[in-house]
Protein backbone atom coordinates (compact mmCIF):
# COMPACT_ATOMS: atom_id res chain seq x y z
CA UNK A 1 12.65 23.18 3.97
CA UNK A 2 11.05 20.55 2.11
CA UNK A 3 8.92 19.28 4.44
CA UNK A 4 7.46 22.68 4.50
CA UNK A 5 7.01 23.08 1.13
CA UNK A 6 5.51 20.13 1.01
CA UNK A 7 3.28 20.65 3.81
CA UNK A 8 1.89 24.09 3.02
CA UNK A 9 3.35 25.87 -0.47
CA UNK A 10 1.87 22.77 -2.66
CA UNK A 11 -1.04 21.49 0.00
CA UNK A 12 -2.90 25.09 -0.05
CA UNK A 13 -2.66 25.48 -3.96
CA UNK A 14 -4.34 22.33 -3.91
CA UNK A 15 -7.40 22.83 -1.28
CA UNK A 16 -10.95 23.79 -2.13
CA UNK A 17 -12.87 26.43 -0.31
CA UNK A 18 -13.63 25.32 2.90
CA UNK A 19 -11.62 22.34 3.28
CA UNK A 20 -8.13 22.22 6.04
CA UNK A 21 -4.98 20.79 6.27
CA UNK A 22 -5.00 17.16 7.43
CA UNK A 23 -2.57 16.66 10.38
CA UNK A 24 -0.89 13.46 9.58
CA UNK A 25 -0.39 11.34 12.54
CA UNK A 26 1.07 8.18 10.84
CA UNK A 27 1.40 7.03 7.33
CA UNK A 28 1.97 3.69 5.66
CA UNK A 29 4.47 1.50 3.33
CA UNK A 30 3.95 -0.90 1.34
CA UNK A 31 5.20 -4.14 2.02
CA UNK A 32 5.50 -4.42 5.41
CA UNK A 33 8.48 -4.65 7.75
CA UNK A 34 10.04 -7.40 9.82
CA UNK A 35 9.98 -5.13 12.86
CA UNK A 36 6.20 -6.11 14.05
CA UNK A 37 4.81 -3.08 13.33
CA UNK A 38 2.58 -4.35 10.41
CA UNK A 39 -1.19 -3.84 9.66
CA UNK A 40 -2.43 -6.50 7.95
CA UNK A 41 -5.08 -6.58 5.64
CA UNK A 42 -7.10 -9.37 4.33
CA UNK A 43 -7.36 -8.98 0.54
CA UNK A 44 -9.14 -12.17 -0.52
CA UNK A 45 -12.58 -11.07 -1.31
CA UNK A 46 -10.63 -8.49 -4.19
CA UNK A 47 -8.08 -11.24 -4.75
CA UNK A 48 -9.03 -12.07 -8.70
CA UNK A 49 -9.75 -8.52 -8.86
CA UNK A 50 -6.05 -7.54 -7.89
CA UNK A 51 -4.54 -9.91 -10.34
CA UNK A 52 -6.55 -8.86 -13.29
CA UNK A 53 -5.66 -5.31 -12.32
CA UNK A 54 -1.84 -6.28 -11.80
CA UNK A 55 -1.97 -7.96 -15.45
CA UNK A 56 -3.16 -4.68 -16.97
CA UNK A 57 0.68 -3.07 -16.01
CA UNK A 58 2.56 -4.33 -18.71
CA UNK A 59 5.71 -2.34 -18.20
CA UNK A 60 5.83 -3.98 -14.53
CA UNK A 61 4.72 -7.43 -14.90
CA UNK A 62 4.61 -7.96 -18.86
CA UNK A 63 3.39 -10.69 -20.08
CA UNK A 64 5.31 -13.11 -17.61
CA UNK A 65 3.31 -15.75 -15.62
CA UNK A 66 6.02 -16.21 -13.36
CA UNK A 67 5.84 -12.84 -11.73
CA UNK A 68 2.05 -13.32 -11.10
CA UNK A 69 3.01 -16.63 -9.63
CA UNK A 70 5.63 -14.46 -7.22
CA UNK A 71 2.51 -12.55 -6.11
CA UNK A 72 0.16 -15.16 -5.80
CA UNK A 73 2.59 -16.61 -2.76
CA UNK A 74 3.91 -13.82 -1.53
CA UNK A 75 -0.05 -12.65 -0.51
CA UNK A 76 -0.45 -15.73 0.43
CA UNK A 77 2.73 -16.23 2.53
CA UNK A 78 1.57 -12.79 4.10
CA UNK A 79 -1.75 -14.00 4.93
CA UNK A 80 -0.94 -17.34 6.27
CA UNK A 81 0.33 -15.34 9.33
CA UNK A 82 -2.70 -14.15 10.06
CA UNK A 83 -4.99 -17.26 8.91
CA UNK A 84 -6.00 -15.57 5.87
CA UNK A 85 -5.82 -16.78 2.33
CA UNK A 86 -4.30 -13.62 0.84
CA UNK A 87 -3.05 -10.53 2.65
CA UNK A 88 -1.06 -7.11 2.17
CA UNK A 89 1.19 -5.47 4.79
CA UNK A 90 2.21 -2.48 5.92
CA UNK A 91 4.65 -0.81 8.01
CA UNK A 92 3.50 1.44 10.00
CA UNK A 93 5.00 4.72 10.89
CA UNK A 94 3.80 7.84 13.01
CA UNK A 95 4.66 10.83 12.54
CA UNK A 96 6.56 13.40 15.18
């Protein structure tokens, strides 16, 4: 049941004239997965970009340098897979 409410009782209140239903085939998570099933992307062109963004949310990060440090090498950790500087991942999942 929620699945359909979600799919068609909130999605058509929301559409404009015109426009359909997308038919989801796969979404994403954040944070990847340790199953393989990651898409990586390379995030190190936007890199000072995402931190000054990430220092704007106070009531996540706060004022704490440390947790900005935790980002800094977990990016990194994620892109030195790939040969990239700085990375995000994401698990993959299709949808049945």
């Amino acid at each position: 049941m929620f699945w359909y409410d979600l799919r068609y009782s909130i999605v058509y209140q929301q559409l404009v004239d015109g426009v359909q239903i997308a038919d989801v085939k796969r979404f994403f998570l954040f944070g990847g997965s340790d199953r393989g099933e990651e898409i990586v992307i390379d995030i190190a062109a936007v890199w000072e970009r995402k931190l000054a963004a990430t220092r704007c949310h106070v009531s996540q990060f706060g004022q704490r340098e440390e947790a900005l440090e935790w980002l800094a090498r977990w990016n990194h950790e994620i892109g030195e897979c790939c040969g990239l500087n700085y990375a995000e991942a994401f698990h993959q999942m299709q949808v049945w």
